[in-house]
C-alpha atoms as a PDB file:
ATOM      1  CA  UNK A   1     -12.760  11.095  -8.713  1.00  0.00           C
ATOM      2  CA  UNK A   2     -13.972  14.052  -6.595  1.00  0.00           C
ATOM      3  CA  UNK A   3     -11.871  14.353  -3.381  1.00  0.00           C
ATOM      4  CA  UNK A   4     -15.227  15.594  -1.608  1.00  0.00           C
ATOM      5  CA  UNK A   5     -15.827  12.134  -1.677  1.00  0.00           C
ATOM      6  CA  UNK A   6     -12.427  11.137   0.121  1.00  0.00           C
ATOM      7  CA  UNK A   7     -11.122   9.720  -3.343  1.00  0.00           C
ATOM      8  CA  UNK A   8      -8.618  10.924  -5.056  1.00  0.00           C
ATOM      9  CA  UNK A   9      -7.556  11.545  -8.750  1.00  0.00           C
ATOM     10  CA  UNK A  10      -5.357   8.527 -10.277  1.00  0.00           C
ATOM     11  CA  UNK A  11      -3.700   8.049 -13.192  1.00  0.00           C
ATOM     12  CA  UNK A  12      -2.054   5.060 -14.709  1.00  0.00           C
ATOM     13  CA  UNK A  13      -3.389   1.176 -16.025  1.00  0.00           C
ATOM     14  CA  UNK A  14      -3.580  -2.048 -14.692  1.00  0.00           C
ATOM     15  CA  UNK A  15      -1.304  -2.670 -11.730  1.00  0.00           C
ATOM     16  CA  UNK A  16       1.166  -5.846 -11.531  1.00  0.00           C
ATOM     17  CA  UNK A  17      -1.200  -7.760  -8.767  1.00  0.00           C
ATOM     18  CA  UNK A  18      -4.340  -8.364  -8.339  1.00  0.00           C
ATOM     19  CA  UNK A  19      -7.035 -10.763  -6.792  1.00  0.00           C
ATOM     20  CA  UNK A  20      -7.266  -9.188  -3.275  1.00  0.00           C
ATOM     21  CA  UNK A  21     -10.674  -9.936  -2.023  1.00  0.00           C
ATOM     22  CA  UNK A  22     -11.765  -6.707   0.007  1.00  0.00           C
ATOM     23  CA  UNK A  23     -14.299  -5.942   2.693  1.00  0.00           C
ATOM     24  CA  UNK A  24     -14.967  -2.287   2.529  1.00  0.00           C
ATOM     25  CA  UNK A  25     -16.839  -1.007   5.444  1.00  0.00           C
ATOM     26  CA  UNK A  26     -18.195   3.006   4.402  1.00  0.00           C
ATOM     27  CA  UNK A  27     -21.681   4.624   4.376  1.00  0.00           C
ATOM     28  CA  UNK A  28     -21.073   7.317   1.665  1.00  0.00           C
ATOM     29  CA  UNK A  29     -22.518   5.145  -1.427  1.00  0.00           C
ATOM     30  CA  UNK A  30     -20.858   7.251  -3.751  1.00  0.00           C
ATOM     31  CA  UNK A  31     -17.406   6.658  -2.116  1.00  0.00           C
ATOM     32  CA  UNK A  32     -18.024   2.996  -2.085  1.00  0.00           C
ATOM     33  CA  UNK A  33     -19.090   2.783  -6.204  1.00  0.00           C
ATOM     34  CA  UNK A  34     -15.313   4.608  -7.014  1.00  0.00           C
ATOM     35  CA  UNK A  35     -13.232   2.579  -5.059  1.00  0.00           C
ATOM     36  CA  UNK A  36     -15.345  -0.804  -6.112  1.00  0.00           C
ATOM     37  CA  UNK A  37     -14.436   0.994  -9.679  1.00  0.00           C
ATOM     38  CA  UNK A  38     -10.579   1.344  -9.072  1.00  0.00           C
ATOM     39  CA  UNK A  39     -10.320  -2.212  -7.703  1.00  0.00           C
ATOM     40  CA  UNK A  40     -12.437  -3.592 -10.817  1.00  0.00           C
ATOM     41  CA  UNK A  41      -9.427  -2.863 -12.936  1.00  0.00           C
ATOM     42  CA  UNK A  42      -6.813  -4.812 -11.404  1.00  0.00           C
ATOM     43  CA  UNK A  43      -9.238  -7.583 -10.648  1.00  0.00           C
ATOM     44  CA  UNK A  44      -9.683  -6.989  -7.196  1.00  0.00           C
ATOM     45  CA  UNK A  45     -13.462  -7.670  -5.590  1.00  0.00           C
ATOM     46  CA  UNK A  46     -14.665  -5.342  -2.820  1.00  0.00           C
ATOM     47  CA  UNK A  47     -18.025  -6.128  -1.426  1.00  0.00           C
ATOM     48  CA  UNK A  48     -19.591  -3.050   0.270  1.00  0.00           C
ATOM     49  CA  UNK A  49     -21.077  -3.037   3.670  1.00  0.00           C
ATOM     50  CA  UNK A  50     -22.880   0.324   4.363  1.00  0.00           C
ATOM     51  CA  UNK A  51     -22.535   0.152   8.515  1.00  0.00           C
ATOM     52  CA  UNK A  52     -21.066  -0.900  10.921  1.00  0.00           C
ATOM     53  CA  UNK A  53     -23.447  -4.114  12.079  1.00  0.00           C
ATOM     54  CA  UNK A  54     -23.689  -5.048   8.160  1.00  0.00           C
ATOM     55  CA  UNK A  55     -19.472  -5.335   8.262  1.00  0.00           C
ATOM     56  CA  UNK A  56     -19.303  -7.064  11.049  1.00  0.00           C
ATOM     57  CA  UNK A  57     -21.833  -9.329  10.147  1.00  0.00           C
ATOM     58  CA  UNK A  58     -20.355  -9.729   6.486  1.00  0.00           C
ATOM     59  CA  UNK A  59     -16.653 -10.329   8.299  1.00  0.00           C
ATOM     60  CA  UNK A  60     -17.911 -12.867  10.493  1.00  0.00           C
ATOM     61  CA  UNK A  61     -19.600 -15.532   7.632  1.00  0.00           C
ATOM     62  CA  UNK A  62     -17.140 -14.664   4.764  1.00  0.00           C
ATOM     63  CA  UNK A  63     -13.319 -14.230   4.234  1.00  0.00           C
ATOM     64  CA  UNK A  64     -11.682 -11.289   3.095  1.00  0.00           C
ATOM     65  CA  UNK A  65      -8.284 -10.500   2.742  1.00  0.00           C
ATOM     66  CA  UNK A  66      -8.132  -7.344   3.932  1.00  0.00           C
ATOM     67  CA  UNK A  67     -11.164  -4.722   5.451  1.00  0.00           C
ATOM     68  CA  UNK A  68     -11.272  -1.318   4.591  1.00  0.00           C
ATOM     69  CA  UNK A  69     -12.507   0.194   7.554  1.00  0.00           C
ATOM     70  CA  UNK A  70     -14.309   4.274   7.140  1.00  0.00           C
ATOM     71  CA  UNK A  71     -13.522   5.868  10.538  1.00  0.00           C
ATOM     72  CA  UNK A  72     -16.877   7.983  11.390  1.00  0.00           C
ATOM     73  CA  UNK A  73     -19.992   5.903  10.814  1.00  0.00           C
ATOM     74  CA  UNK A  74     -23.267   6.281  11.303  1.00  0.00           C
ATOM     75  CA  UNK A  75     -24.365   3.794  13.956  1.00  0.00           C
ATOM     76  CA  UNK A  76     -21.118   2.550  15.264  1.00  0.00           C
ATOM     77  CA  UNK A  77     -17.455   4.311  14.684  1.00  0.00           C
ATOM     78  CA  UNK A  78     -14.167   2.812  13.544  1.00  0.00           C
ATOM     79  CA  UNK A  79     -12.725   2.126  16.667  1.00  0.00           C
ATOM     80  CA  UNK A  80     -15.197   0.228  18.331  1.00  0.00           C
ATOM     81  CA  UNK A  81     -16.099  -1.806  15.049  1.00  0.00           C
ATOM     82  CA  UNK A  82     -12.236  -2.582  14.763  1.00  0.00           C
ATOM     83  CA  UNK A  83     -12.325  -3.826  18.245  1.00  0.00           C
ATOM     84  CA  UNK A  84     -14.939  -6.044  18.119  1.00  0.00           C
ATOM     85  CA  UNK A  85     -13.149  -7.120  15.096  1.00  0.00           C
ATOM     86  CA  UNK A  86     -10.492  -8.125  16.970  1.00  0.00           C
ATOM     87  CA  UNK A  87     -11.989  -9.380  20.080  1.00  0.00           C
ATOM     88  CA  UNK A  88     -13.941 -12.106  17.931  1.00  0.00           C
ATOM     89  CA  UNK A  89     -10.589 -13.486  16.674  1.00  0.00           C
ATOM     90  CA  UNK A  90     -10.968 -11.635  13.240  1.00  0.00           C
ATOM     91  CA  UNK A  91      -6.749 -11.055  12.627  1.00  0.00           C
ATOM     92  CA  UNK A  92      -7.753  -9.434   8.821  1.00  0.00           C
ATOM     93  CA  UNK A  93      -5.616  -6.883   8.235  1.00  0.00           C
ATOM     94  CA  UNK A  94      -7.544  -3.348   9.051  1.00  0.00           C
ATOM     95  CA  UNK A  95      -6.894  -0.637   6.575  1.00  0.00           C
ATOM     96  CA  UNK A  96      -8.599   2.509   8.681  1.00  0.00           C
ATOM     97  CA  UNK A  97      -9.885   5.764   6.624  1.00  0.00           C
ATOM     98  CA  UNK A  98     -10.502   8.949   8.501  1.00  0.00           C
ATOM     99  CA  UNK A  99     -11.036  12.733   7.467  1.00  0.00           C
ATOM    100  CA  UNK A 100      -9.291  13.033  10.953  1.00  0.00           C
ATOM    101  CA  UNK A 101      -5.176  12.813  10.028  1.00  0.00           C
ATOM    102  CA  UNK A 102      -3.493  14.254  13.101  1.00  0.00           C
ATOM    103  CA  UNK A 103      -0.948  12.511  14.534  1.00  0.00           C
ATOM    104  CA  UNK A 104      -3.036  11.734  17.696  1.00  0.00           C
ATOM    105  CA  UNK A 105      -5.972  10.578  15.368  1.00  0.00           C
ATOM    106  CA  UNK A 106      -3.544   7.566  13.619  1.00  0.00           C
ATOM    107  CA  UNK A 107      -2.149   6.489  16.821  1.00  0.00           C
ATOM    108  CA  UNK A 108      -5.709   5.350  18.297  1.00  0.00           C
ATOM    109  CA  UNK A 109      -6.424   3.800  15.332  1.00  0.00           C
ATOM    110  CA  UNK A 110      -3.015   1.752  15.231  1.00  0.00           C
ATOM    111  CA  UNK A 111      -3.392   1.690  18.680  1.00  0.00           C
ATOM    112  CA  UNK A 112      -6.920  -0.124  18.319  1.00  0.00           C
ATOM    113  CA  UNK A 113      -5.361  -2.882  16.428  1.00  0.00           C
ATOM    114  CA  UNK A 114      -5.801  -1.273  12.697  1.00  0.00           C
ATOM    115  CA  UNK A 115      -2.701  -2.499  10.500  1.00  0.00           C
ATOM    116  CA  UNK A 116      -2.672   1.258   8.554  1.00  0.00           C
ATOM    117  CA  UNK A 117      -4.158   4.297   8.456  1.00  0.00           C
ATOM    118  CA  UNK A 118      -5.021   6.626   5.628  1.00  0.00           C
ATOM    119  CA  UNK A 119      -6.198   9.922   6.084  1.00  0.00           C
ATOM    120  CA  UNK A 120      -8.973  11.512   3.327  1.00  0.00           C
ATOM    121  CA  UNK A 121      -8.701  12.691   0.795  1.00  0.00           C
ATOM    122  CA  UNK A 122      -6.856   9.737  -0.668  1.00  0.00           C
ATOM    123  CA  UNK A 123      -5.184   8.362  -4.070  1.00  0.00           C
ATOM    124  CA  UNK A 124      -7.180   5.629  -5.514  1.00  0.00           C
ATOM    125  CA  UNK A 125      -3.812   4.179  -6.554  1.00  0.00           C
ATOM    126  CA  UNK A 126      -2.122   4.297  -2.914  1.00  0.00           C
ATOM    127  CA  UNK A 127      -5.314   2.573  -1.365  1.00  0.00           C
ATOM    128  CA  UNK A 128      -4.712  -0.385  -3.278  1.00  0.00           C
ATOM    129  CA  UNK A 129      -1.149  -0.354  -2.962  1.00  0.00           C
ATOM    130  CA  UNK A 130      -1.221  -0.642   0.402  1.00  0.00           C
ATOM    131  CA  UNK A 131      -3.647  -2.632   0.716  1.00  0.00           C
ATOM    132  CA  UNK A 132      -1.373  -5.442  -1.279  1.00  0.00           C
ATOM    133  CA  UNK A 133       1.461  -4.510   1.210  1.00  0.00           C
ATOM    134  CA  UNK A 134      -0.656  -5.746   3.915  1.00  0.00           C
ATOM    135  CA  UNK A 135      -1.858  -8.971   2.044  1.00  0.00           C
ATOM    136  CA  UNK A 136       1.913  -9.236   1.584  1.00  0.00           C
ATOM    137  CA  UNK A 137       2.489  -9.012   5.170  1.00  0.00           C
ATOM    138  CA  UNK A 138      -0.102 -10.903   6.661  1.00  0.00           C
ATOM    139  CA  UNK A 139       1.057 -14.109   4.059  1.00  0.00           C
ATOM    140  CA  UNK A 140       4.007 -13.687   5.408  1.00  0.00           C
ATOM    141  CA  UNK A 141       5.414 -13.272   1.987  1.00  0.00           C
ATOM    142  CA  UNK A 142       7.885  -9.828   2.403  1.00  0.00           C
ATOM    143  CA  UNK A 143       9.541 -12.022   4.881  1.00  0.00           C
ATOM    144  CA  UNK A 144      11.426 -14.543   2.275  1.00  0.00           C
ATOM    145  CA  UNK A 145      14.993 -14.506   2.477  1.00  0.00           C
ATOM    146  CA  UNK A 146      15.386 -14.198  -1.272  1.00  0.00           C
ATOM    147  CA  UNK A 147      12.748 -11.823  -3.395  1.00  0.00           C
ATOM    148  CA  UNK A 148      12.913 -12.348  -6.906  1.00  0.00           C
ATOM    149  CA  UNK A 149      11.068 -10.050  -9.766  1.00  0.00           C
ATOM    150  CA  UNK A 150      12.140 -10.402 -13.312  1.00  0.00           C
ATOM    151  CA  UNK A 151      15.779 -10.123 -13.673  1.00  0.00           C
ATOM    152  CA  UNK A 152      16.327  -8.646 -10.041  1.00  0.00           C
ATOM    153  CA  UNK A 153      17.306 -10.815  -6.979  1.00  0.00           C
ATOM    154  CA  UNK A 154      16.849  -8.926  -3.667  1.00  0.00           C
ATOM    155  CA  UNK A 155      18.675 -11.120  -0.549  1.00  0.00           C
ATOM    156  CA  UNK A 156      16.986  -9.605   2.204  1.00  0.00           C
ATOM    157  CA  UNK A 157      19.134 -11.516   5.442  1.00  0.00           C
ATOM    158  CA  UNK A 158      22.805 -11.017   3.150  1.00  0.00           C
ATOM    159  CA  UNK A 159      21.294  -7.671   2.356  1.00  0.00           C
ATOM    160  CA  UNK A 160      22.604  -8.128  -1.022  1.00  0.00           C
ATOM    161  CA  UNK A 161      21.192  -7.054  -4.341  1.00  0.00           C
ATOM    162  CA  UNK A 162      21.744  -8.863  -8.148  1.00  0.00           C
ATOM    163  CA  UNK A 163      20.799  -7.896 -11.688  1.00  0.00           C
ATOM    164  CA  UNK A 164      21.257 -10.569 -13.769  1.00  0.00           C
ATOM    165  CA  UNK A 165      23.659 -12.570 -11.531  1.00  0.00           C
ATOM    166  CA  UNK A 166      25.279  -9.292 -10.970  1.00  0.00           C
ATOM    167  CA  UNK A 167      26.051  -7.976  -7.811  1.00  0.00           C
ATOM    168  CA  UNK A 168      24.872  -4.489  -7.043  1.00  0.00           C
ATOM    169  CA  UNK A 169      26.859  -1.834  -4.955  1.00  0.00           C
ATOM    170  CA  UNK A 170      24.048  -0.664  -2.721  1.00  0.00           C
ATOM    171  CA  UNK A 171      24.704   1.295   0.253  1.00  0.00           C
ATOM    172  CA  UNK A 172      22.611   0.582   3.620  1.00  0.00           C
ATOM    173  CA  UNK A 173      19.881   2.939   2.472  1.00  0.00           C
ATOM    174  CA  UNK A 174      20.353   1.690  -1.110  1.00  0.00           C
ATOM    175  CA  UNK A 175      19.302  -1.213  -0.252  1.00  0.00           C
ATOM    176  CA  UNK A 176      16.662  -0.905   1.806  1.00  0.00           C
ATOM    177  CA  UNK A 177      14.779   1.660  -1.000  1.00  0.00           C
ATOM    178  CA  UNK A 178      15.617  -1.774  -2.991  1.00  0.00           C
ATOM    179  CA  UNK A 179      14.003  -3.866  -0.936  1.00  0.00           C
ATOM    180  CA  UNK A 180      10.947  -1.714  -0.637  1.00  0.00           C
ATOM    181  CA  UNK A 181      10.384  -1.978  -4.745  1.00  0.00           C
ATOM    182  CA  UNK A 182      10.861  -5.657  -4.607  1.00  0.00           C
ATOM    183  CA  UNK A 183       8.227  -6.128  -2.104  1.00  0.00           C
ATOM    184  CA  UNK A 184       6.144  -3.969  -4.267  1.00  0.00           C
ATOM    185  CA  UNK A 185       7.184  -5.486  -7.214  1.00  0.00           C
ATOM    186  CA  UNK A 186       5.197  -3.688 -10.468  1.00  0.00           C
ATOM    187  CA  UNK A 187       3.266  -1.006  -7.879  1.00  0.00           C
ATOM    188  CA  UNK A 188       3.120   2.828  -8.418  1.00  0.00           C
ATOM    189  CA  UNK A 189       4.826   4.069  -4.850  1.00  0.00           C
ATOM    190  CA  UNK A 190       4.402   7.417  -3.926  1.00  0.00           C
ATOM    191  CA  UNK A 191       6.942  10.128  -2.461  1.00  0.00           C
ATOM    192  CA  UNK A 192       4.768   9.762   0.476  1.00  0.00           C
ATOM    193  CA  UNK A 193       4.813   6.388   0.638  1.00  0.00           C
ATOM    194  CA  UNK A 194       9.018   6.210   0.321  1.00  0.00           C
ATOM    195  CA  UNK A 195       9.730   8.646   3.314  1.00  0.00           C
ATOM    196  CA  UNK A 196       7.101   7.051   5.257  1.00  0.00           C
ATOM    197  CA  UNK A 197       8.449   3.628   4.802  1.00  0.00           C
ATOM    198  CA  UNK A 198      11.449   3.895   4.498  1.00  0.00           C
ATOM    199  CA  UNK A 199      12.544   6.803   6.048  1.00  0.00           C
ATOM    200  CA  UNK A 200      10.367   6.740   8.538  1.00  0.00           C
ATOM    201  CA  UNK A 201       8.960  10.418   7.804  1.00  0.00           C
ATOM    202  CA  UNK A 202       6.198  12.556   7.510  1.00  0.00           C
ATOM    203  CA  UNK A 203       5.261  13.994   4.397  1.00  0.00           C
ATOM    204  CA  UNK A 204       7.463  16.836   3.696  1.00  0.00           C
ATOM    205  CA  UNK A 205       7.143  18.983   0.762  1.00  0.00           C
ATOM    206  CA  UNK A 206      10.448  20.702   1.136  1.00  0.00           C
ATOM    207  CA  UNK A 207      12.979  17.453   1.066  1.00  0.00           C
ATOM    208  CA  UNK A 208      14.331  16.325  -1.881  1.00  0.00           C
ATOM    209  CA  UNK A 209      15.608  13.294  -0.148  1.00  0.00           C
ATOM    210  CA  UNK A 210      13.394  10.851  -1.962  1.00  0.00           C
ATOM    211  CA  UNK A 211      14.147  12.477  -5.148  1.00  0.00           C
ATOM    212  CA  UNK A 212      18.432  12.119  -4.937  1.00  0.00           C
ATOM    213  CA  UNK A 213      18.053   8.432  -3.454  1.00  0.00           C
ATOM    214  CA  UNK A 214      16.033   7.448  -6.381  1.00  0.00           C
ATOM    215  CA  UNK A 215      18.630   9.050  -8.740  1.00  0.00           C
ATOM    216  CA  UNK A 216      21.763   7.117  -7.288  1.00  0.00           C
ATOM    217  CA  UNK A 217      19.790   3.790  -6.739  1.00  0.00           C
ATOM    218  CA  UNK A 218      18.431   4.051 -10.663  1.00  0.00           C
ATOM    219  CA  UNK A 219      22.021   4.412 -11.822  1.00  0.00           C
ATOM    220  CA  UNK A 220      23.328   1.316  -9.933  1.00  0.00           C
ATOM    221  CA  UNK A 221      20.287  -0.639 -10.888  1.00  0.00           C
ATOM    222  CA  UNK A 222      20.986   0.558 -14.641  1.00  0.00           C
ATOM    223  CA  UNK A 223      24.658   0.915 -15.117  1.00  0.00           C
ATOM    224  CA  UNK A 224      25.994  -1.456 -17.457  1.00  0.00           C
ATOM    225  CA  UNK A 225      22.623  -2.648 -18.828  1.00  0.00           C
ATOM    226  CA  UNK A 226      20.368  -1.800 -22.114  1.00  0.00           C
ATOM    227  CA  UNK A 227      16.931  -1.496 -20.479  1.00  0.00           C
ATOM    228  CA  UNK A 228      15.675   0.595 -17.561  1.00  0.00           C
ATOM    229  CA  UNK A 229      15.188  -0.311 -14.187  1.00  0.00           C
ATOM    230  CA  UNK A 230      12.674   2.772 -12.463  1.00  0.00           C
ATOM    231  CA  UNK A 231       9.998   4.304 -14.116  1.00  0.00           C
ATOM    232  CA  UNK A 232       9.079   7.653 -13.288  1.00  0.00           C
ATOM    233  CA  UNK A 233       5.310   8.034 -13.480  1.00  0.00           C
ATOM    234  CA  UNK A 234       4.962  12.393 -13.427  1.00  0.00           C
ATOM    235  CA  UNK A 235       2.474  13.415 -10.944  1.00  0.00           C
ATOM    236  CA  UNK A 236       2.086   9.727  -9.238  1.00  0.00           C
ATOM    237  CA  UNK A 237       5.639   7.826  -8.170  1.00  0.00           C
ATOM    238  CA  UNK A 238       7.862   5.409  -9.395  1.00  0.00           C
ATOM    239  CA  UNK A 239       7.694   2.012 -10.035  1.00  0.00           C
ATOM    240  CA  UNK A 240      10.298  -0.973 -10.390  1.00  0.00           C
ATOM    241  CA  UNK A 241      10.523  -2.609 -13.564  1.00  0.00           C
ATOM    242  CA  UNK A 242      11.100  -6.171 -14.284  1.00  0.00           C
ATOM    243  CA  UNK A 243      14.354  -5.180 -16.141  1.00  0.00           C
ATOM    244  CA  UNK A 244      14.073  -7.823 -18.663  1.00  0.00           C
END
């Protein structure tokens, strides 16, 4: 995919969910084909609406589980679309696009009532990933006290971890890198994606913090055991394993 067209390259198969049906609200055609592409290979539906009017009008007679929402359109922009949105009782979670990605830009978008914001150009791959995470959310389903993938129990009120009925030494952050896999169970997560949610950072090239946490928490989540635990996929993320 050509990042002229606010897509990025991505690499890797199938992901481990799928069935998210997607409103995606963009005029640039072209744009619109690749990501209804991406989202054909994990099963996911996206029905295009070219402007503004035609995704409102498409979000107000049909259910969606999330919108994709392009920033700059031609007859109405982001903002006031996602408004209306809201002011007609539509609670879908909002996923915003914009070529603009200052800080200032984000925050009146969040501030308007979208659940995310991703700046262009974009990985394929992270789209849908968080997209899921805010299907997750809005089901309410991140918020169980126990999260269970394959042979990995993640006890999010005791803040306690398991392998296999075995506890696992986690520190605070540990754990809370932990938690973040299991509630993207099977998902390629980004660098990006880890400082911003769980360290609460900006993207920053320099820090290796990422990098050492994901060491220490693959040896605790491996030690003692004959199959791995994180994948590293070169040039995308990592991804959790069901450990089985």
């Amino acid at each position: 995919m050509n990042s002229d067209d606010g897509v990025g390259n991505h690499q890797g198969g199938e992901t481990g969910m799928s069935g998210l049906n997607i409103l995606y609200i963009e005029d640039d055609a072209r744009a619109a084909s690749q990501v209804e592409e991406l989202a054909a290979h994990s099963g996911d539906r996206v029905t295009w609406a070219p402007t503004g009017n035609a995704g409102l009008m498409r979000a107000g007679v049909e259910r969606f589980d999330v919108i994709v929402l392009d920033r700059m359109l031609p007859d109405l922009d982001g903002i006031t679309i996602l408004s209306r949105l809201r002011e007609s009782g539509i609670g879908t979670p909002v996923l915003m696009l914009s070529a603009l990605g200052r800080t200032t830009d984000r925050a009146e978008g969040l501030d308007a009532g979208a659940d995310d914001y991703l700046a262009k150009p974009f990985e394929g791959q992270e789209l849908l990933a968080r997209l899921r995470a805010l299907h997750r959310r809005a089901s309410g389903r991140e918020h169980s006290a126990v999260i269970l993938y394959g042979s990995f129990e993640c006890h999010v009120k005791a803040r306690t971890a398991f392998r296999d009925n075995r506890h696992l030494p986690l520190s605070p952050k540990e754990f809370e890198l932990f938690r973040y896999f299991m509630e993207n169970a099977g998902e390629v997560l980004t660098r990006e994606m880890l400082l911003r949610d769980v360290w609460k950072m900006n993207f920053d090239p320099q820090t290796n913090v990422v990098d050492v946490n994901i060491g220490r928490l693959r040896r605790k989540l491996e030690e003692g055991f004959d199959r791995p635990a994180l994948e590293t996929i070169w040039g995308s993320g990592y991804r959790l394993l069901d450990g089985r």
